[in-house]
Protein backbone atom coordinates (compact mmCIF):
# COMPACT_ATOMS: atom_id res chain seq x y z
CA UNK A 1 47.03 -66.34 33.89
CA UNK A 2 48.95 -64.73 31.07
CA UNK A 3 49.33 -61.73 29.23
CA UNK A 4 51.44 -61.20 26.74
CA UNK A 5 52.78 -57.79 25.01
CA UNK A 6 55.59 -56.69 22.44
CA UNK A 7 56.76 -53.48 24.58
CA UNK A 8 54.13 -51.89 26.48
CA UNK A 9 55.39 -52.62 30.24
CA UNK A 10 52.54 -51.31 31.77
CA UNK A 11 50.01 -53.83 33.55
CA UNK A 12 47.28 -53.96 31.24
CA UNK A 13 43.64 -53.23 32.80
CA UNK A 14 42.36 -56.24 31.47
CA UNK A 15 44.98 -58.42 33.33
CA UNK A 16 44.40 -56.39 36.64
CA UNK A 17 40.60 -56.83 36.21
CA UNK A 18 40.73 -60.88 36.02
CA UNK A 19 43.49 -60.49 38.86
CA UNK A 20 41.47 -58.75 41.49
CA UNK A 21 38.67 -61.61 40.58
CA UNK A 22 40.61 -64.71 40.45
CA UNK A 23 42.96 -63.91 43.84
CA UNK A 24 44.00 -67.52 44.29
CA UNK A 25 45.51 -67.42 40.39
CA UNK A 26 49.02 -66.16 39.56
CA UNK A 27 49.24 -62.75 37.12
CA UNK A 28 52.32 -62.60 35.02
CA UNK A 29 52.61 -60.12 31.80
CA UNK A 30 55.53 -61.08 29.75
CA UNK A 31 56.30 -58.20 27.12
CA UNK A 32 59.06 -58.67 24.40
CA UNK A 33 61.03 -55.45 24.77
CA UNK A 34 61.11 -54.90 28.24
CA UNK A 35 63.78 -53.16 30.52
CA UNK A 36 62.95 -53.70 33.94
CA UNK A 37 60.90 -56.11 35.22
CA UNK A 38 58.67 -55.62 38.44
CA UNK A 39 55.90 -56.46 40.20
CA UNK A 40 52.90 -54.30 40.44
CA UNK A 41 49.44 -55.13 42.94
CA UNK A 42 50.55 -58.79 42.39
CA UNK A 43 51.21 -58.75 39.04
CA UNK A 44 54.27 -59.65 37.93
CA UNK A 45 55.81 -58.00 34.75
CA UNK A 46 58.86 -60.08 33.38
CA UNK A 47 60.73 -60.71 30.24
CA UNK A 48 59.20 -63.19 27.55
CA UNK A 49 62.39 -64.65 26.21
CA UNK A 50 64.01 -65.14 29.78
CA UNK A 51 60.53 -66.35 31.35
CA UNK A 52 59.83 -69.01 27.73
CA UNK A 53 63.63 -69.96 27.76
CA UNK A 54 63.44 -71.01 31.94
CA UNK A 55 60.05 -73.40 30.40
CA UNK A 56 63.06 -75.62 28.81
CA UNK A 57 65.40 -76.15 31.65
């Protein structure tokens, strides 16, 4: 599942909520402007342009 934000790198508590209930089911938040990315309880918080530009190769 998929979450998607413009600069807010925080996991969002919607995003965590579905996580916890769907353990089997990958969690990745891409945000926009984001300096670091990192994974947090599973969830894993990455750039949208590098993560939608690797989609093409």
């Amino acid at each position: 599942m998929i979450e998607i934000k413009h600069a807010d790198d925080a996991v969002s508590r919607n995003l965590r909520y579905f996580s916890e209930r769907l353990p089997g089911v990958e969690a990745i938040q891409l945000v926009h402007q984001l300096r670091h990315e990192q994974t947090n309880q599973n969830i894993s918080v990455l750039s949208a342009s590098r993560w939608l530009g690797e989609l093409s190769t």
